[in-house]
C-alpha atoms as a PDB file:
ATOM      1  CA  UNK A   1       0.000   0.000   0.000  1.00  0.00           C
ATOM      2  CA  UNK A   2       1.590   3.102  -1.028  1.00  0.00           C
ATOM      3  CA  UNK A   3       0.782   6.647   0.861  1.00  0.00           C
ATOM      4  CA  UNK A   4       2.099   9.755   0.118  1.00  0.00           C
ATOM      5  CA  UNK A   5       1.367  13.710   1.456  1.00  0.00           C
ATOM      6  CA  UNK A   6       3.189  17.256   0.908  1.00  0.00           C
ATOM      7  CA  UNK A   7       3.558  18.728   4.933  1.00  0.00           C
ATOM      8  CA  UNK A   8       5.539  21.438   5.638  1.00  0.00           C
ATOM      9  CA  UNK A   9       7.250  21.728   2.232  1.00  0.00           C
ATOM     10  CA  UNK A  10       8.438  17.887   2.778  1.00  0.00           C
ATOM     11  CA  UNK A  11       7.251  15.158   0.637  1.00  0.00           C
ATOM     12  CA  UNK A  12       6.194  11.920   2.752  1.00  0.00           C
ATOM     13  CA  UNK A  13       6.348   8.600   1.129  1.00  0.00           C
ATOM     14  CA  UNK A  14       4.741   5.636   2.976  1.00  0.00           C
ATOM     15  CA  UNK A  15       5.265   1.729   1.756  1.00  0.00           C
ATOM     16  CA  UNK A  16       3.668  -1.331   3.374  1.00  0.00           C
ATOM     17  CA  UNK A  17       2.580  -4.548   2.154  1.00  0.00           C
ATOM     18  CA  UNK A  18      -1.239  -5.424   1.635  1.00  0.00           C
ATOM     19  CA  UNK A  19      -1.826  -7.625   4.282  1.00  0.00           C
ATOM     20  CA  UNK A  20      -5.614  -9.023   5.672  1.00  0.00           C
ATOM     21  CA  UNK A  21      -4.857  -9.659   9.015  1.00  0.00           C
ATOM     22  CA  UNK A  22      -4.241  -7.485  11.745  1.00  0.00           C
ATOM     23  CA  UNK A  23      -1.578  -9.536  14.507  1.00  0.00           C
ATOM     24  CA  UNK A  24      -4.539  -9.840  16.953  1.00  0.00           C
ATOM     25  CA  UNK A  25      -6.844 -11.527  14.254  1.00  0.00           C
ATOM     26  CA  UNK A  26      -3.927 -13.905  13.689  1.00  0.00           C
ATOM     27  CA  UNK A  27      -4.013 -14.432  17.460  1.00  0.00           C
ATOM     28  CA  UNK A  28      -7.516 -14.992  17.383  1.00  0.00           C
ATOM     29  CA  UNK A  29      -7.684 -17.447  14.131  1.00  0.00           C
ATOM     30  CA  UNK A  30      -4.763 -19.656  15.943  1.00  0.00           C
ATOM     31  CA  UNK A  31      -6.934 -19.219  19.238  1.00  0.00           C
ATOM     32  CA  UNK A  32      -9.814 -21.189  17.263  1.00  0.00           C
ATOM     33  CA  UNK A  33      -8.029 -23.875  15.419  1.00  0.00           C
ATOM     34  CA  UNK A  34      -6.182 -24.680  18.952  1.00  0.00           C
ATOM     35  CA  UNK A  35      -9.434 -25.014  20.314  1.00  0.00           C
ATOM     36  CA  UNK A  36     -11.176 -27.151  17.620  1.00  0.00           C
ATOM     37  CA  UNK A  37      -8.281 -28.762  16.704  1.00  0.00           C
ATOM     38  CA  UNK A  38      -7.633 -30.135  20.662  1.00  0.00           C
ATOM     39  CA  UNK A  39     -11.339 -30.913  20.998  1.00  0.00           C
ATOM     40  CA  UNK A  40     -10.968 -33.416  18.206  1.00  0.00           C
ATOM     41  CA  UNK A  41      -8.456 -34.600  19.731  1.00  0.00           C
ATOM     42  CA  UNK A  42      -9.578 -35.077  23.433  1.00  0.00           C
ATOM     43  CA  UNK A  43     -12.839 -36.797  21.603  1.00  0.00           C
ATOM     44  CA  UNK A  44     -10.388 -39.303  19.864  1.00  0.00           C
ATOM     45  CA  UNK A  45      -8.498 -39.692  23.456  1.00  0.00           C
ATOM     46  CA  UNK A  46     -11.839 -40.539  25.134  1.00  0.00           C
ATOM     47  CA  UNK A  47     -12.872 -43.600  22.441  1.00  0.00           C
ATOM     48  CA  UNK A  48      -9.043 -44.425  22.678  1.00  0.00           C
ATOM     49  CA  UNK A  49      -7.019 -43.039  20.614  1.00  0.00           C
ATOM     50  CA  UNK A  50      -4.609 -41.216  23.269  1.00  0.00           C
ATOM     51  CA  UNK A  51      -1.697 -40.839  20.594  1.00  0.00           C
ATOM     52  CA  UNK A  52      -3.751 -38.082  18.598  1.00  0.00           C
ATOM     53  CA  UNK A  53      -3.199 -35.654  21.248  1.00  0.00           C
ATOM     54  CA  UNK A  54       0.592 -35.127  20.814  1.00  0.00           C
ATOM     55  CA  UNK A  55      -0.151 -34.575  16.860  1.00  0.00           C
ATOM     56  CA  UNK A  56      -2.629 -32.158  17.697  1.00  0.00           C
ATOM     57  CA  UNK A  57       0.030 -30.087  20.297  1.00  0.00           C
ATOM     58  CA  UNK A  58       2.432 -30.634  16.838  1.00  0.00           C
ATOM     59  CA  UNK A  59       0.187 -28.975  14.444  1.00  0.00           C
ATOM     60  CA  UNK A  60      -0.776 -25.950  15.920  1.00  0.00           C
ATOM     61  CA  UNK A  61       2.247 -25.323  17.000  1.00  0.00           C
ATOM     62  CA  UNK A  62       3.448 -25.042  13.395  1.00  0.00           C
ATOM     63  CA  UNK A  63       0.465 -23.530  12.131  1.00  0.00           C
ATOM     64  CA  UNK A  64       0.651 -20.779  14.349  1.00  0.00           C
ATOM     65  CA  UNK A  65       4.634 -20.912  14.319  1.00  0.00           C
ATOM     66  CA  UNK A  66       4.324 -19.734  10.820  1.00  0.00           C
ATOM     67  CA  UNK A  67       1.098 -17.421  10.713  1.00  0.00           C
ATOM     68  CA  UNK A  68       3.168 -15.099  13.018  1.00  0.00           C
ATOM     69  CA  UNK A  69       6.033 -15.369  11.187  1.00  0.00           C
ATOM     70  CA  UNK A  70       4.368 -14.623   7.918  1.00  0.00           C
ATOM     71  CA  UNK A  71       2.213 -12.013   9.680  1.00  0.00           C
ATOM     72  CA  UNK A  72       5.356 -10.076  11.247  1.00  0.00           C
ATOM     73  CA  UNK A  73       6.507 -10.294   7.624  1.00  0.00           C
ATOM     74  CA  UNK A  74       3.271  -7.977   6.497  1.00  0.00           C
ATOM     75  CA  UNK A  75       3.610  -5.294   8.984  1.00  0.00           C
ATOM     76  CA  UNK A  76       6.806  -4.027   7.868  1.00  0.00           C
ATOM     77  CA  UNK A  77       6.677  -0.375   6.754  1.00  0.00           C
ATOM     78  CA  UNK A  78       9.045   1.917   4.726  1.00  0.00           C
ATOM     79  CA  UNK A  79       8.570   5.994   5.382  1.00  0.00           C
ATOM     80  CA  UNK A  80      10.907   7.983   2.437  1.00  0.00           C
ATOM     81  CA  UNK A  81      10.357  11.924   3.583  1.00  0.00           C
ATOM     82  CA  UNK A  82      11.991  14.387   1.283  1.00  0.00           C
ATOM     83  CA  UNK A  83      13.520  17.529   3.151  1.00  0.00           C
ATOM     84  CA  UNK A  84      15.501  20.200   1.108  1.00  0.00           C
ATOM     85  CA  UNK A  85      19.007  18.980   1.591  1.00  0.00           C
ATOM     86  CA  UNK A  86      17.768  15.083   3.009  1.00  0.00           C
ATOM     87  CA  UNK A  87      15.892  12.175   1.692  1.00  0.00           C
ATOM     88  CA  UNK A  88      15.470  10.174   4.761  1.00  0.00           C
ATOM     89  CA  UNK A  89      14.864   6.677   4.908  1.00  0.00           C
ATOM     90  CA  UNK A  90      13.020   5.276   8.432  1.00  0.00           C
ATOM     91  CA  UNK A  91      11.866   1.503   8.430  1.00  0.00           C
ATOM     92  CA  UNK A  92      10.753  -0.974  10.716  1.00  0.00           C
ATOM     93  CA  UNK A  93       7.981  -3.465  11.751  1.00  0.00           C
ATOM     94  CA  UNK A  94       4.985  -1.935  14.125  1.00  0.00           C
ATOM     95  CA  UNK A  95       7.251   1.258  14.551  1.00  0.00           C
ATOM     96  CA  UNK A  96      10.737   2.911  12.874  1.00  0.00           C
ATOM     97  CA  UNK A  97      13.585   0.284  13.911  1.00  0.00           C
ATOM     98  CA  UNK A  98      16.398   2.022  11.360  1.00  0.00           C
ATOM     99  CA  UNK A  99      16.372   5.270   9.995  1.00  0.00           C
ATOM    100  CA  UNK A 100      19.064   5.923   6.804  1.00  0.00           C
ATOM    101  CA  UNK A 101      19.545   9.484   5.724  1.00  0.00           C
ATOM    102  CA  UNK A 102      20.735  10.702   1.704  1.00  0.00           C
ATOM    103  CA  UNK A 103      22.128  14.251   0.601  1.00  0.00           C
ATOM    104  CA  UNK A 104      19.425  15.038  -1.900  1.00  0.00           C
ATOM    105  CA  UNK A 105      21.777  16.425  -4.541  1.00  0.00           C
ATOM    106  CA  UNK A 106      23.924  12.469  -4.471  1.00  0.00           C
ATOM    107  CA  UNK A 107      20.499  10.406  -4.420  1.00  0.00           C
ATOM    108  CA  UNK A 108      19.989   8.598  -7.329  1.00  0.00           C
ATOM    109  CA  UNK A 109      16.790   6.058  -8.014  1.00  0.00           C
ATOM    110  CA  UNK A 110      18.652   2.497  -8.671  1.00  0.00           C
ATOM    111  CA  UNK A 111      15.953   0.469 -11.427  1.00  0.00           C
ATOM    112  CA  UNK A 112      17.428  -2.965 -11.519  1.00  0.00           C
ATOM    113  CA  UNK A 113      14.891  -4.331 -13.833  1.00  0.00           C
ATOM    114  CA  UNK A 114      14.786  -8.499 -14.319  1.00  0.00           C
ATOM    115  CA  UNK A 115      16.483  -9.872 -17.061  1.00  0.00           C
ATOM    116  CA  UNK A 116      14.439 -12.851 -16.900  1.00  0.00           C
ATOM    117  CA  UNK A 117      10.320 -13.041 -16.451  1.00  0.00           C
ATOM    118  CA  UNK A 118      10.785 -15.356 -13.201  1.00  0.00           C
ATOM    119  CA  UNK A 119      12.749 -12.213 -11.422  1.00  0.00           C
ATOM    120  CA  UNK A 120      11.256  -8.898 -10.090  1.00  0.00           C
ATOM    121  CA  UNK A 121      11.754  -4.816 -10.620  1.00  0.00           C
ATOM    122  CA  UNK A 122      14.058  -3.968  -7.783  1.00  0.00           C
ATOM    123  CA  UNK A 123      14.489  -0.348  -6.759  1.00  0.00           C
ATOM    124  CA  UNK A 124      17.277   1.229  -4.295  1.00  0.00           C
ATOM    125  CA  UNK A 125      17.863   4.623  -2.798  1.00  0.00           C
ATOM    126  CA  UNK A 126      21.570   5.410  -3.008  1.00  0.00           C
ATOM    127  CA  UNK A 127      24.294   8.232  -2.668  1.00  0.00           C
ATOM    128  CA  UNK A 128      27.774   8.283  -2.369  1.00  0.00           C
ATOM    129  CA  UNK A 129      27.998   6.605   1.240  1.00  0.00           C
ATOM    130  CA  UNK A 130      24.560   4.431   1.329  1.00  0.00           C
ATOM    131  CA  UNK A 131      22.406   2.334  -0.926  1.00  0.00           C
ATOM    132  CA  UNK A 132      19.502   0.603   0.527  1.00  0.00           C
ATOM    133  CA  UNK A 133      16.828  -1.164  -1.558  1.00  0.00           C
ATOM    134  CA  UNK A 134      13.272   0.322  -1.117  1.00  0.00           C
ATOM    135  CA  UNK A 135       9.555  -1.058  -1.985  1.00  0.00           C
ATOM    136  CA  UNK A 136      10.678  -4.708  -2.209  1.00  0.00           C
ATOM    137  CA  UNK A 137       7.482  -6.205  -0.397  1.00  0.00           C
ATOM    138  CA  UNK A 138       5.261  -4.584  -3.075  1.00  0.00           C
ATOM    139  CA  UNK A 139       4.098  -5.748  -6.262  1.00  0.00           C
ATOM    140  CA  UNK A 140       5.505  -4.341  -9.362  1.00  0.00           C
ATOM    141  CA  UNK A 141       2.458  -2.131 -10.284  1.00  0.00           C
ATOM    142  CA  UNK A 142       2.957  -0.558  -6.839  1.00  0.00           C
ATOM    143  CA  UNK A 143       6.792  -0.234  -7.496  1.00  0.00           C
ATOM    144  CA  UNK A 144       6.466   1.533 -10.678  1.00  0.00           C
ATOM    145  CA  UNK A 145       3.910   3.824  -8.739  1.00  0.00           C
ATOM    146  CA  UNK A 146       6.657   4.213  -6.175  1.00  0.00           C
ATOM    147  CA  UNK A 147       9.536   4.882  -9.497  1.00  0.00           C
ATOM    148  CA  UNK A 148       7.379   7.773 -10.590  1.00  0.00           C
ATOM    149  CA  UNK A 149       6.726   9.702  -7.722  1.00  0.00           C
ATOM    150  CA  UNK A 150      10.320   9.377  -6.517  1.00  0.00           C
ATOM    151  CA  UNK A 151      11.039  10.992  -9.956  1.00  0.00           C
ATOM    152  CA  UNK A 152       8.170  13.789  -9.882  1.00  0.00           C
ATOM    153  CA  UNK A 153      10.597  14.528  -6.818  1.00  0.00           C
ATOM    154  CA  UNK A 154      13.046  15.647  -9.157  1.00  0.00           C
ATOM    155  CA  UNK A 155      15.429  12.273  -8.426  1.00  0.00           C
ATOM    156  CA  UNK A 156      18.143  10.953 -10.694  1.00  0.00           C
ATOM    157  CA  UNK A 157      16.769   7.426 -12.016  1.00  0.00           C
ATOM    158  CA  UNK A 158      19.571   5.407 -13.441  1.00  0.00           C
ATOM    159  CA  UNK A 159      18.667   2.056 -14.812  1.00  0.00           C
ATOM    160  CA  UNK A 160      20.600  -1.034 -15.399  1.00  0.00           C
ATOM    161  CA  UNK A 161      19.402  -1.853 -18.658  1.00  0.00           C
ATOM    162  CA  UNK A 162      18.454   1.021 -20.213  1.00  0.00           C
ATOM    163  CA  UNK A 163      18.629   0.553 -23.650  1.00  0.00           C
ATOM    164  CA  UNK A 164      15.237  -1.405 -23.191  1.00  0.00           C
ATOM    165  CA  UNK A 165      11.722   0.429 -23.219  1.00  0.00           C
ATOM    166  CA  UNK A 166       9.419   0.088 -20.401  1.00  0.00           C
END
């Protein structure tokens, strides 16, 4: 999901994932399957089948193992805000964990397009000291959205193979 506003003569640029499931609905969903799933299983230990239960303390366990995992995934978040003299770079899950900072005039937009249709459009902030890839949890319709704005910006775009069209 791509967000973007003009405050105080800056130009804010916000990147996230689309994700459908907020961390306490993944709680909730694993909640429910470790409910039904053990109630199966307590029924089965009742007529006699006792070893069911360990299986059943296995697979949610892994289920929910990688829900979170897959959920922390989605709530990353990329800010770009555009000062004068700065292009700053904060990103993080939940909240800003590493904040990179660009002189303006160095910045350059780095397209990497794919050279093969199994790869993906990779873009990258860099200047003479830094180079950190940007948007690389979106899709590519939402990266070229991303390209364009960063260019209405008045950034450099250099591109790897630029003797192909677009």
């Amino acid at each position: 999901m791509i967000e973007h506003s003009l405050q105080d003569e800056k130009f804010t640029l916000s990147l996230k994932p689309n994700c459908s499931a907020s961390r306490q609905q993944v709680y909730a969903f694993i909640g429910l399957l470790a409910a039904l799933s053990f109630l199966i299983a307590i029924v089965w230990a009742l007529v006699g089948f006792w070893i069911v239960l360990p299986f059943a303390g296995l697979e949610v366990s892994l289920v929910g193992y990688f829900l979170i995992k897959v959920n922390y995934r989605t709530q990353q978040k990329q800010v770009l805000v555009f000062g004068d003299k700065k292009i700053t770079l904060f990103e993080g899950h939940y909240q800003p964990e590493r904040r990179v900072e660009f002189e303006r005039k160095q910045t350059t937009l780095e397209v990497i397009k794919p050279s093969s249709s199994m790869q993906e459009l990779k873009l990258a902030l860099a200047d003479d000291s830094n180079k950190e890839t940007i948007a690389g949890f979106l899709v590519e319709k939402e990266r070229n959205k991303v390209r364009k704005l960063i260019r209405q910006q008045g950034i450099l775009e250099t591109v790897n193979r630029w003797w192909e069209s677009d």
